[in-house]
C-alpha atoms as a PDB file:
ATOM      1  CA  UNK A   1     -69.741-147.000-115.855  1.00  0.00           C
ATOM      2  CA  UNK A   2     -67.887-146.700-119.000  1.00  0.00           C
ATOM      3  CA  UNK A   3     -65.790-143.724-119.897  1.00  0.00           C
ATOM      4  CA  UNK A   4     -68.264-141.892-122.039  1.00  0.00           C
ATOM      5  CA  UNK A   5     -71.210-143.041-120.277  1.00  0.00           C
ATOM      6  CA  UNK A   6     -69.420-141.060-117.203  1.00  0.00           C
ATOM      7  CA  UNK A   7     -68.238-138.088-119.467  1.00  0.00           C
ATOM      8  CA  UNK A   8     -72.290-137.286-120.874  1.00  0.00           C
ATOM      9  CA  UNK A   9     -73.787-138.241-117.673  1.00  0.00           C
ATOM     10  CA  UNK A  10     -75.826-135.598-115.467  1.00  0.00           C
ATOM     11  CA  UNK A  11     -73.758-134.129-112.445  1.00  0.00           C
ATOM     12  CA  UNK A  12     -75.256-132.014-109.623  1.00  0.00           C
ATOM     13  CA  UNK A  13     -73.988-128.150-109.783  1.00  0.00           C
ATOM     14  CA  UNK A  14     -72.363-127.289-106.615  1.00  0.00           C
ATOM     15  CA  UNK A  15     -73.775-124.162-106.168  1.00  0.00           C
ATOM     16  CA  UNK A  16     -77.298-124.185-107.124  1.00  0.00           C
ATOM     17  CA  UNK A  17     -77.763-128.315-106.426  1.00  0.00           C
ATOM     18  CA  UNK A  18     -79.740-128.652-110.028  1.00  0.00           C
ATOM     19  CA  UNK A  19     -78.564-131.758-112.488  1.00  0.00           C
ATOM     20  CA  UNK A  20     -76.713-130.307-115.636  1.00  0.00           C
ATOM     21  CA  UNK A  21     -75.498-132.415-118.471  1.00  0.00           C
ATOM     22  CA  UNK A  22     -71.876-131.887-119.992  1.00  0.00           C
ATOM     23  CA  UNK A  23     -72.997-129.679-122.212  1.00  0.00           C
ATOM     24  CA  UNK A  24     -74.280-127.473-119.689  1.00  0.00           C
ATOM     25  CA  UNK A  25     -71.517-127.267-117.001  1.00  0.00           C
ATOM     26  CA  UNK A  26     -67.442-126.681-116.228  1.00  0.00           C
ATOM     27  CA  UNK A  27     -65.671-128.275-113.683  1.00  0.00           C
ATOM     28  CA  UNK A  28     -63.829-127.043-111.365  1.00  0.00           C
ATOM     29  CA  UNK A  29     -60.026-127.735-109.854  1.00  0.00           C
ATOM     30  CA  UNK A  30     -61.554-129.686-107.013  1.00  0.00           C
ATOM     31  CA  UNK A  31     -63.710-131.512-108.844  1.00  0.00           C
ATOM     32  CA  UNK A  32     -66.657-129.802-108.016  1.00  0.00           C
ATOM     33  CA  UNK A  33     -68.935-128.297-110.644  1.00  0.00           C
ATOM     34  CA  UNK A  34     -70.319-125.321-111.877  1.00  0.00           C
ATOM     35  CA  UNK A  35     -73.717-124.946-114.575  1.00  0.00           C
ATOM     36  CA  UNK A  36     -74.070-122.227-116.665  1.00  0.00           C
ATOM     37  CA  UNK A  37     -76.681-120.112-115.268  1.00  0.00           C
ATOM     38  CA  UNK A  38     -74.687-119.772-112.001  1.00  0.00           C
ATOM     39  CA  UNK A  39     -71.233-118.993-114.060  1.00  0.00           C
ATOM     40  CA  UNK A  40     -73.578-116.151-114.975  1.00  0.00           C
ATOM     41  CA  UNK A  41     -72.608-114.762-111.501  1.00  0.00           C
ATOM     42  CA  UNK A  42     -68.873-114.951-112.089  1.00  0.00           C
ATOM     43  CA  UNK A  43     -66.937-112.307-114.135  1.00  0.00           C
ATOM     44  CA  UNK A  44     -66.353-112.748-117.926  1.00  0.00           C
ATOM     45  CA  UNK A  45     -63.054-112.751-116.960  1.00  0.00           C
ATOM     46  CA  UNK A  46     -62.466-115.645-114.767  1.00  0.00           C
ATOM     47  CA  UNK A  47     -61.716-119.312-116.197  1.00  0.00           C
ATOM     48  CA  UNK A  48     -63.913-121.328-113.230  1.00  0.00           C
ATOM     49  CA  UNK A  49     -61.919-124.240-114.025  1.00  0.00           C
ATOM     50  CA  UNK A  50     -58.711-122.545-112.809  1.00  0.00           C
ATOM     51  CA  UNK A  51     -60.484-122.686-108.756  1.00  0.00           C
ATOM     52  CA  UNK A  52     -62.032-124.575-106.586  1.00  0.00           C
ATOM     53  CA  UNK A  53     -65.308-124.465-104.605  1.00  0.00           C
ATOM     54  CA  UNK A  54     -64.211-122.112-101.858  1.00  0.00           C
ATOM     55  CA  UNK A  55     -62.434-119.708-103.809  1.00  0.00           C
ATOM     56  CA  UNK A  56     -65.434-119.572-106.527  1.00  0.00           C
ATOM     57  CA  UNK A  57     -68.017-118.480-103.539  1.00  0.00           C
ATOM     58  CA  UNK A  58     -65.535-115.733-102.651  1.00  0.00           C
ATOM     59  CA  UNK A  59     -65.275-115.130-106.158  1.00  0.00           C
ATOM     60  CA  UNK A  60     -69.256-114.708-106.335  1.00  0.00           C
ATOM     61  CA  UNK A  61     -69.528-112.341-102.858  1.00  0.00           C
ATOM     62  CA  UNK A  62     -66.838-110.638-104.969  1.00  0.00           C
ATOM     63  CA  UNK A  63     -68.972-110.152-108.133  1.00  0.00           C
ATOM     64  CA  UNK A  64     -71.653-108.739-105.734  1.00  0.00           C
ATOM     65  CA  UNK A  65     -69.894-105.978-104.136  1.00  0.00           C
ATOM     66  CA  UNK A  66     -68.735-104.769-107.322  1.00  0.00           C
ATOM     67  CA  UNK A  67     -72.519-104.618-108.915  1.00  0.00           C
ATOM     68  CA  UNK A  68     -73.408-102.469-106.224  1.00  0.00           C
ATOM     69  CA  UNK A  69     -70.506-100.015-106.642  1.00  0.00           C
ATOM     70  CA  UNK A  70     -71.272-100.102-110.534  1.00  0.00           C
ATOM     71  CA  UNK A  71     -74.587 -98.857-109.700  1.00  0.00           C
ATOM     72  CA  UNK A  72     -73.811 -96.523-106.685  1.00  0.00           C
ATOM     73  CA  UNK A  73     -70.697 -95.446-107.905  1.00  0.00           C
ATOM     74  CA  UNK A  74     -70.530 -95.524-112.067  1.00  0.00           C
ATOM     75  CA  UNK A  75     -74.012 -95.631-113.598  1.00  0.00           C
ATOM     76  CA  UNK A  76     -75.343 -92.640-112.124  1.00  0.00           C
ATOM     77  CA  UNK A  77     -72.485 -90.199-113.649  1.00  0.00           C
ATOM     78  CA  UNK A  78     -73.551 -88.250-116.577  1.00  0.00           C
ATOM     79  CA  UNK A  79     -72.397 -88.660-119.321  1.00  0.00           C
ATOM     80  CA  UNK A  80     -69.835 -86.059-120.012  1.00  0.00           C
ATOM     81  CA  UNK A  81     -67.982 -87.816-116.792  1.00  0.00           C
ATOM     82  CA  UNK A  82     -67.231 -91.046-118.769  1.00  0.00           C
ATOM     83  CA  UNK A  83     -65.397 -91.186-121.972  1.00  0.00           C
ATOM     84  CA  UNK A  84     -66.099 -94.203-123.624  1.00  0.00           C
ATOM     85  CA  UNK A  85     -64.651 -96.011-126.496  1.00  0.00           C
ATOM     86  CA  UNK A  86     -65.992 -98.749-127.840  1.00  0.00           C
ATOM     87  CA  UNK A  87     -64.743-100.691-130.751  1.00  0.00           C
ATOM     88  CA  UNK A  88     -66.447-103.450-133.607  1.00  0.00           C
ATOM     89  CA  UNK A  89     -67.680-106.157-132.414  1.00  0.00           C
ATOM     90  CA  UNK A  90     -68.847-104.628-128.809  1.00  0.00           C
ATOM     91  CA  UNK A  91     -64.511-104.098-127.209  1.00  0.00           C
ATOM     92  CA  UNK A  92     -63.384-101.488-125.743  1.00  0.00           C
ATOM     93  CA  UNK A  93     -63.322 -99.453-122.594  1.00  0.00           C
ATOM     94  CA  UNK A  94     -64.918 -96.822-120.774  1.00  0.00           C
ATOM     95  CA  UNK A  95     -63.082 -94.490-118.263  1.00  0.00           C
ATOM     96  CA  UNK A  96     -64.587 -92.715-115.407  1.00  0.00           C
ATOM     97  CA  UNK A  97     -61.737 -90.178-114.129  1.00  0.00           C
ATOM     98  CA  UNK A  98     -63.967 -88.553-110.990  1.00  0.00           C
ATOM     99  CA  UNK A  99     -64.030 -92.400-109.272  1.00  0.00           C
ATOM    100  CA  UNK A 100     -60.334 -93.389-111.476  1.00  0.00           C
ATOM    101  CA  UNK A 101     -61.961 -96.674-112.216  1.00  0.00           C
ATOM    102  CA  UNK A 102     -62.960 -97.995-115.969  1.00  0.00           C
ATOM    103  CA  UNK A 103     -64.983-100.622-116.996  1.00  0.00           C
ATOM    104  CA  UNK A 104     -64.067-103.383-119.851  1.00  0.00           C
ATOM    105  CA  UNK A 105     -67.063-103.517-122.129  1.00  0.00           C
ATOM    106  CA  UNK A 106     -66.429-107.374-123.602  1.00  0.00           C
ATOM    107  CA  UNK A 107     -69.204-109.542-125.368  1.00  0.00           C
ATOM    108  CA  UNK A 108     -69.413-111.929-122.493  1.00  0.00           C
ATOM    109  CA  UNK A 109     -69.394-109.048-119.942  1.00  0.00           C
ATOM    110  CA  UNK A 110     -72.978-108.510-121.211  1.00  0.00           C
ATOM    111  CA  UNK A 111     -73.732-112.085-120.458  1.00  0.00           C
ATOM    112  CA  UNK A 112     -73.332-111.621-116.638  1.00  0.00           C
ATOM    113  CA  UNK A 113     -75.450-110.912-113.895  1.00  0.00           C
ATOM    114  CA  UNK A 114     -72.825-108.691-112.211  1.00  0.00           C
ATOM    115  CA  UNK A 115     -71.090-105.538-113.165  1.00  0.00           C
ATOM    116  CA  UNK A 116     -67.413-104.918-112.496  1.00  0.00           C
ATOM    117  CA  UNK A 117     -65.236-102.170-111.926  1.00  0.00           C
ATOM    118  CA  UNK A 118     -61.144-101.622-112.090  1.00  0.00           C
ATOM    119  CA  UNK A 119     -59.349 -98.849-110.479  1.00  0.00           C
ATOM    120  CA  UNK A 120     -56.741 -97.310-112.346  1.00  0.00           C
ATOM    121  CA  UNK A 121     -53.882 -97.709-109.343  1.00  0.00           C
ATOM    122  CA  UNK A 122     -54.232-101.045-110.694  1.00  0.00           C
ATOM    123  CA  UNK A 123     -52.706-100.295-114.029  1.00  0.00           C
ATOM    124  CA  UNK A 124     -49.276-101.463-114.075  1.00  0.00           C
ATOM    125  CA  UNK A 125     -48.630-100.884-117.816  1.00  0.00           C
ATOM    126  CA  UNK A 126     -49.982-100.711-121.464  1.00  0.00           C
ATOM    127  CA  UNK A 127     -49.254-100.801-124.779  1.00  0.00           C
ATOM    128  CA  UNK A 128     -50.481-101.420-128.348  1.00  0.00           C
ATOM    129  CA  UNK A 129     -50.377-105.195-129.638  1.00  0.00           C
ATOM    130  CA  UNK A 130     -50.756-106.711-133.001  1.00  0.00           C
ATOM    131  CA  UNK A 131     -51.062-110.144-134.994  1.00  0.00           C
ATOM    132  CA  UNK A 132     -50.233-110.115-138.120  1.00  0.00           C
ATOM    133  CA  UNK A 133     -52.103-111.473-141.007  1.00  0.00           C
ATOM    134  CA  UNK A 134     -51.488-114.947-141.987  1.00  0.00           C
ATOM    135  CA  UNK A 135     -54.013-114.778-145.478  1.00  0.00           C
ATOM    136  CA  UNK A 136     -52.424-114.751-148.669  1.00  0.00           C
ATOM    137  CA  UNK A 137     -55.186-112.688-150.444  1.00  0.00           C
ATOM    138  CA  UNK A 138     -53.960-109.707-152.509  1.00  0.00           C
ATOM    139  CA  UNK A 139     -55.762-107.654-150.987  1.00  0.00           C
ATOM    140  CA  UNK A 140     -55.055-108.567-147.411  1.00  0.00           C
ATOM    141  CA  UNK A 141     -54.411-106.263-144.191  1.00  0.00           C
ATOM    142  CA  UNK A 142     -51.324-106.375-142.702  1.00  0.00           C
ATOM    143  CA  UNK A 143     -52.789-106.869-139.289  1.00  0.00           C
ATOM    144  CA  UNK A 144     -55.369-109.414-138.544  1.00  0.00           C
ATOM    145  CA  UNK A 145     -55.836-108.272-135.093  1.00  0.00           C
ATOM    146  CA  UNK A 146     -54.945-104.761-133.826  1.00  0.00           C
ATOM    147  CA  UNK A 147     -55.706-103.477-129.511  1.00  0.00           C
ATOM    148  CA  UNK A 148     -54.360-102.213-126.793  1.00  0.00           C
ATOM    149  CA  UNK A 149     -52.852-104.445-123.928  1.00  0.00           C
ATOM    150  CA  UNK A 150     -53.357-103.620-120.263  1.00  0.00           C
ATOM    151  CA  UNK A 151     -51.254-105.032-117.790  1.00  0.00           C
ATOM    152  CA  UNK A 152     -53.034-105.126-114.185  1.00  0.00           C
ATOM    153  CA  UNK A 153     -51.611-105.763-111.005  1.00  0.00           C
ATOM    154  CA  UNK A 154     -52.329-109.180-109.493  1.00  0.00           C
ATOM    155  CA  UNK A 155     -52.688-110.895-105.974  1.00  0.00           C
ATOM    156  CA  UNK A 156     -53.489-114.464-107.190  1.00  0.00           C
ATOM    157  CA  UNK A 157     -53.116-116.619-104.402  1.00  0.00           C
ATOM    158  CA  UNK A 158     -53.291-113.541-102.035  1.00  0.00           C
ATOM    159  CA  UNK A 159     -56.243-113.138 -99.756  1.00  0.00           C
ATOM    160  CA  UNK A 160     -57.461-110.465-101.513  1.00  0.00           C
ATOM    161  CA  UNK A 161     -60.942-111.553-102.180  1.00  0.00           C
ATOM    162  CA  UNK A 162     -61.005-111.965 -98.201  1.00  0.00           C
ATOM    163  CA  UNK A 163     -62.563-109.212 -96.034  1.00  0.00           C
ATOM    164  CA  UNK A 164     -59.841-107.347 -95.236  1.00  0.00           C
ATOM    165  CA  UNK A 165     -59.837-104.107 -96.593  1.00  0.00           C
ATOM    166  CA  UNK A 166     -56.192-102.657 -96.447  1.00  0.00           C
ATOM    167  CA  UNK A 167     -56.259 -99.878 -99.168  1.00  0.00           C
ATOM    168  CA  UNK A 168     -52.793-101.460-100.340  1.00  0.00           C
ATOM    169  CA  UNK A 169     -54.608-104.468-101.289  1.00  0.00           C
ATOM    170  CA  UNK A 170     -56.793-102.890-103.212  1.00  0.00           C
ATOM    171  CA  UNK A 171     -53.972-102.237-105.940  1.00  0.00           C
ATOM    172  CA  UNK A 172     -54.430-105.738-106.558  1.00  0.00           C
ATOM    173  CA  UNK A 173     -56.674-107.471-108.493  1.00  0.00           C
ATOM    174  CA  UNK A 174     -57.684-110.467-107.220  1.00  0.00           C
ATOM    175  CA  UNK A 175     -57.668-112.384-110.743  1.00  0.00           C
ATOM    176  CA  UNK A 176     -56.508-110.223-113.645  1.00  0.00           C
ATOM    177  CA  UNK A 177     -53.430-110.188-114.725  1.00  0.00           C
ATOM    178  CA  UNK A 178     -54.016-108.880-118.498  1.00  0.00           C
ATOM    179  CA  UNK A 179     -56.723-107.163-120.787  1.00  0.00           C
ATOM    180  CA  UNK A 180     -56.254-106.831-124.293  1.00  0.00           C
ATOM    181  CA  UNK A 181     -59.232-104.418-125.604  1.00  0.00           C
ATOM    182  CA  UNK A 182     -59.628-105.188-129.292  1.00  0.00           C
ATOM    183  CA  UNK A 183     -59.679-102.051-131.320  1.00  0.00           C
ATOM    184  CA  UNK A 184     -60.081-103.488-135.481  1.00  0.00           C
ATOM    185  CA  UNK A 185     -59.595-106.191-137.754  1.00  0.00           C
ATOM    186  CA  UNK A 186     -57.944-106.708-140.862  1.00  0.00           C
ATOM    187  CA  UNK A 187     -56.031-103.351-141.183  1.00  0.00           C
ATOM    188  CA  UNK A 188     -53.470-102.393-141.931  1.00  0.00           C
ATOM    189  CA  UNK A 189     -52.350 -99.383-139.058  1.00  0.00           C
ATOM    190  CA  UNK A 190     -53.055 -98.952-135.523  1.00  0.00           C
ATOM    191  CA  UNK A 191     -54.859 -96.017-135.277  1.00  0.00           C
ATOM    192  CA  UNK A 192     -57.926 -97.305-133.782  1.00  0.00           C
ATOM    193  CA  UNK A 193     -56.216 -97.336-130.545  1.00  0.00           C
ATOM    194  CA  UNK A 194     -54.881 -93.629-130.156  1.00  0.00           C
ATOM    195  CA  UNK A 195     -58.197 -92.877-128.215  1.00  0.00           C
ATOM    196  CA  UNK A 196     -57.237 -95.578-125.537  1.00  0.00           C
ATOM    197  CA  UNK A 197     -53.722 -94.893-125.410  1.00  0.00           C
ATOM    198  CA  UNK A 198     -54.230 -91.233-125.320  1.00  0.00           C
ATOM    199  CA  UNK A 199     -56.856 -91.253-122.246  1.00  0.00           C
ATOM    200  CA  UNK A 200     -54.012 -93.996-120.519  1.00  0.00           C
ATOM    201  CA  UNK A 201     -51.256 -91.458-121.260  1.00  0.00           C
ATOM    202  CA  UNK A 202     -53.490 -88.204-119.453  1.00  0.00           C
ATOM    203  CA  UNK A 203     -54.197 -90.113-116.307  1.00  0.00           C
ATOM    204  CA  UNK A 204     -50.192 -91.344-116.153  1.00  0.00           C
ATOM    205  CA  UNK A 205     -49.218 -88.029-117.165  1.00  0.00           C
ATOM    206  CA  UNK A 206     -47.263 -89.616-119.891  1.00  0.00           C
ATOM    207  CA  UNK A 207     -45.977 -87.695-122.950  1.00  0.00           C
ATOM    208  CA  UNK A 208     -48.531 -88.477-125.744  1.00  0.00           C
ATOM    209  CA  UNK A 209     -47.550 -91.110-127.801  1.00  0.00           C
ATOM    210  CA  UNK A 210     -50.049 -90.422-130.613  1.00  0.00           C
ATOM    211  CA  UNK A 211     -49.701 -87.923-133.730  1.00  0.00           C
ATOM    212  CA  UNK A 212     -53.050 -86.135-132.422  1.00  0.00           C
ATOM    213  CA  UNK A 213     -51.614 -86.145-128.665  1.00  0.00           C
ATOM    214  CA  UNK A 214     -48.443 -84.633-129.594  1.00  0.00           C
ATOM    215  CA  UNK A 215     -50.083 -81.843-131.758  1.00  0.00           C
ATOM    216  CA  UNK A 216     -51.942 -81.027-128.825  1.00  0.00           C
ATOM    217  CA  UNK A 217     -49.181 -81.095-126.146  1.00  0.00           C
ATOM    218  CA  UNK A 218     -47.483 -78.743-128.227  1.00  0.00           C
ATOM    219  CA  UNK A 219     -49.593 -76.658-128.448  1.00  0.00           C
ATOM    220  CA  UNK A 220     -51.124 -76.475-125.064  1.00  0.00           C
ATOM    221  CA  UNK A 221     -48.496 -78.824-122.827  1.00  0.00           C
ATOM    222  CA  UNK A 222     -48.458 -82.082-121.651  1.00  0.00           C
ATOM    223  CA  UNK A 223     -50.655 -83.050-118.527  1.00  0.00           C
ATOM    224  CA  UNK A 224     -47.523 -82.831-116.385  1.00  0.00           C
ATOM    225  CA  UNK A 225     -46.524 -79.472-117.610  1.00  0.00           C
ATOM    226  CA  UNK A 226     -49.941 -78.206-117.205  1.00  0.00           C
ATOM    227  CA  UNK A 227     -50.161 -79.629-113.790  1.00  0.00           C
ATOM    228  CA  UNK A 228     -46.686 -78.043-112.516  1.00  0.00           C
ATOM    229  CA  UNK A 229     -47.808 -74.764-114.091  1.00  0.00           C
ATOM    230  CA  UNK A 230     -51.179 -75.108-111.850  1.00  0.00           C
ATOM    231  CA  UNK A 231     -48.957 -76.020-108.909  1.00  0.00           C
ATOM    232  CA  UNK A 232     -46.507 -73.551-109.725  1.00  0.00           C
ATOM    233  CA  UNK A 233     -49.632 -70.572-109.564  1.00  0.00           C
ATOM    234  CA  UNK A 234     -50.828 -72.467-106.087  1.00  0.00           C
ATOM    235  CA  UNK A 235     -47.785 -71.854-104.284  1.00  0.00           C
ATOM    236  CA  UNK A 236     -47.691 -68.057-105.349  1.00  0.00           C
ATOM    237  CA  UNK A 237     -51.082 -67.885-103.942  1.00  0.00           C
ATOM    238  CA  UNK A 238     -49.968 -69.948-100.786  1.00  0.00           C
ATOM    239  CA  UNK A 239     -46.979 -68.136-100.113  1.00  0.00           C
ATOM    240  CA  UNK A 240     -49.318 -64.636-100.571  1.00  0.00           C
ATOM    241  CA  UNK A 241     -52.124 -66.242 -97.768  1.00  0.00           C
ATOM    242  CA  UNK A 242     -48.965 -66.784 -95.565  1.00  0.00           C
ATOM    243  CA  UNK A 243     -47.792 -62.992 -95.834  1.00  0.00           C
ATOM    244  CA  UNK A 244     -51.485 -61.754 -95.356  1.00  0.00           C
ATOM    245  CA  UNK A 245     -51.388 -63.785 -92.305  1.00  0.00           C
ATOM    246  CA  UNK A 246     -48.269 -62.615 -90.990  1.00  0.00           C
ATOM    247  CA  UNK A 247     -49.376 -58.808 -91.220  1.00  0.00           C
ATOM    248  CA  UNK A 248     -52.790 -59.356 -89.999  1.00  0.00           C
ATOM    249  CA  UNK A 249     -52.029 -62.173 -87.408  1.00  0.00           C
ATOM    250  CA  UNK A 250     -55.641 -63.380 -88.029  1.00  0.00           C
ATOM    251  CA  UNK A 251     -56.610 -66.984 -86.917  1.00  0.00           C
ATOM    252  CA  UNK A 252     -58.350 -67.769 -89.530  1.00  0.00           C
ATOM    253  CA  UNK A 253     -55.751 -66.013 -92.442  1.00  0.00           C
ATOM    254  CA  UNK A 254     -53.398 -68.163 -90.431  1.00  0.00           C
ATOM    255  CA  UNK A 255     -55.374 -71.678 -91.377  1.00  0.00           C
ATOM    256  CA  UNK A 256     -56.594 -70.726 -94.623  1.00  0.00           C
ATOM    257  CA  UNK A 257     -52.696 -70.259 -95.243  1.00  0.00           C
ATOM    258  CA  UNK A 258     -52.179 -73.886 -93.634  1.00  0.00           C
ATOM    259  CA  UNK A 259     -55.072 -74.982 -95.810  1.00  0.00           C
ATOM    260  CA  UNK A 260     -53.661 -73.326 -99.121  1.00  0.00           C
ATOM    261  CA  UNK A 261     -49.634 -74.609 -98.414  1.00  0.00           C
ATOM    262  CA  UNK A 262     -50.974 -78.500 -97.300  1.00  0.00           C
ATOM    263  CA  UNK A 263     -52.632 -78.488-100.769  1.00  0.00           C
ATOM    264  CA  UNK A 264     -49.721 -77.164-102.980  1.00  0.00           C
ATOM    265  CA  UNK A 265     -47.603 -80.140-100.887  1.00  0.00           C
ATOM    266  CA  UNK A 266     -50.306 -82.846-101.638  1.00  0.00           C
ATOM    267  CA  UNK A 267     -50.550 -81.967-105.505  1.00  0.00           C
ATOM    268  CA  UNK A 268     -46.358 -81.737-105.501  1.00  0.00           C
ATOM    269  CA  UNK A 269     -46.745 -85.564-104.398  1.00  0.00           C
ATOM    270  CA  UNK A 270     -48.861 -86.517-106.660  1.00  0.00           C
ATOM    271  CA  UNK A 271     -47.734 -85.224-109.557  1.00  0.00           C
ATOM    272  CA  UNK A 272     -44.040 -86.582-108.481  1.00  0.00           C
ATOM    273  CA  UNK A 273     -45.939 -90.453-108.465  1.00  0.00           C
ATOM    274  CA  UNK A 274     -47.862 -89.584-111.782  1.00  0.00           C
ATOM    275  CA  UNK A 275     -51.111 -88.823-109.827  1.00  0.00           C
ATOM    276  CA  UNK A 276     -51.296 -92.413-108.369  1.00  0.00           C
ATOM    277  CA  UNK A 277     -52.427 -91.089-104.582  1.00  0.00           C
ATOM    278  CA  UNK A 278     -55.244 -89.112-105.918  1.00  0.00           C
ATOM    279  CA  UNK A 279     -56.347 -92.011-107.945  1.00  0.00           C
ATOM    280  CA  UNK A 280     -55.940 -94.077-104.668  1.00  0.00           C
ATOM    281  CA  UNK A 281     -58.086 -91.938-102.720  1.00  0.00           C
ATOM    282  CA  UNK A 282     -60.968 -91.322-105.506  1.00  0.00           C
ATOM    283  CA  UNK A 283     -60.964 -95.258-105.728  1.00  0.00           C
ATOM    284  CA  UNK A 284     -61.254 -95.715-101.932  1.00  0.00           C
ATOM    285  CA  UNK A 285     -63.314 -92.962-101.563  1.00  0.00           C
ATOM    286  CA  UNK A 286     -66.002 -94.333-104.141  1.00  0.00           C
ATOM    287  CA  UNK A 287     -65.821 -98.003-102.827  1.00  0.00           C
ATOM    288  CA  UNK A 288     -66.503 -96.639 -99.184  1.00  0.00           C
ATOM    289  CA  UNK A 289     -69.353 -94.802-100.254  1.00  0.00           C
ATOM    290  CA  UNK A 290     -70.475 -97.640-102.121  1.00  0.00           C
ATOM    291  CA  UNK A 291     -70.236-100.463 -99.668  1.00  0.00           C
ATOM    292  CA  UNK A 292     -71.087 -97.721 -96.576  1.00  0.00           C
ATOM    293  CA  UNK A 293     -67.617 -98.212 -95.193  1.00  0.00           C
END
């Protein structure tokens, strides 16, 4: 058979056994192939080609645990619980802070069978990116492309799309490395992507790094500040139950003291690791209801 006769002929899909033409199919590392209806059960952002057979199944198991925590977990919240920004051309992101996990809305993600969720003890970093303009029109933008980058933690070639469930595996994505969530075109400032950057700053208790963000933290504190101030009022209140149950010598002043003290200590951690372990445990906490875990 002759190079392109091989190249355009039919080959059998590996995973749903049906003949596809070239046109209609990716192969993968091993040599195996995939058609496009079942890439339709992969994520939008996987390259297929990059795996092979066993890993792609995995990969597809994968894809179904996370529909049914998008459903259980993220499309029944209201609302008012998400905030989402969404950008031309059908980017951007939406956060859901009461599970601390955030879905990518992407053109192709609206191609796929399966939803997908990422938790935000995943987020290793983020920052704004730009390309600039290469056209030599008058009236061009000084950016041709302007987003936010979102760097994820990792665990390719981990067995992290096995099914063990340690919850420090969890902090690692078992194919993303990077997002970048387009935010305009052809402009000429960036903008577009204070909402993102501002909603990544609250949940990492960052200092605002927007104009809007800082006018507000001055005015009102940083998440941090307003946090410690919280804790601050907490520990008053703990160190009063404690008194009470000295004088009284009541059991139960006694624990709701322990109760009051244990929570002041939990939200001092947190807000020393910029609210990561609360993240954590939202995260786990909505994946266990999800799955029944």
């Amino acid at each position: 058979m002759g190079f392109f006769s091989k190249l355009f002929s039919k080959q059998t899909c590996s995973f749903c056994d049906n003949q596809v033409g070239a046109l209609s199919r990716k192969k993968l590392k091993d040599g195996n192939y995939i058609c496009k209806e079942c890439e339709k059960n992969c994520s939008a952002f996987i390259d297929p080609c990059m795996f092979d057979i066993e890993y792609m199944k995995q990969h597809m198991e994968y894809m179904k645990k996370q529909d049914v925590l998008y459903k259980k977990e993220f499309e029944v919240l209201d609302k008012k619980q998400k905030d989402r920004i969404v950008h031309e051309g059908y980017h951007g992101i939406v956060f859901a802070d009461d599970i601390a996990m955030f879905e990518v809305v992407h053109p192709k993600a609206s191609k796929k069978n399966y939803k997908e969720l990422f938790r935000y003890d995943q987020i290793v970093d983020y920052d704004i990116y730009t390309v600039n303009s290469t056209s030599t029109e008058e009236d061009a933008k000084k950016y041709a492309e302007v987003g936010v980058t979102i760097d994820i933690r990792c665990a390719i070639g981990d067995e992290a799309l096995g099914e063990k469930d340690v919850d420090n595996k969890r902090m690692f994505h078992p194919y993303v490395k990077e997002f970048k969530i387009l935010c305009a075109r052809n402009d000429d400032y960036t903008f577009s992507t204070n909402l993102i950057i501002s909603h990544l700053d609250k949940i990492f208790c960052k200092k605002s790094s927007t104009v809007a963000g800082s006018i507000k933290e001055s005015m009102f504190g940083t998440t941090k500040e307003r946090q410690s101030i919280k804790m601050a009022a907490d520990a008053v209140k703990g160190l009063g139950s404690l008194a009470k149950a000295g004088i009284t010598g009541s059991e139960e002043d006694r624990e709701n003291a322990k109760v009051a003290m244990q929570t002041v200590a939990e939200d001092g951690l947190n807000l020393a690791f910029n609210n990561m372990g609360k993240y954590q445990e939202l995260a786990n906490q909505a994946e266990q209801r999800a799955w029944a875990e």
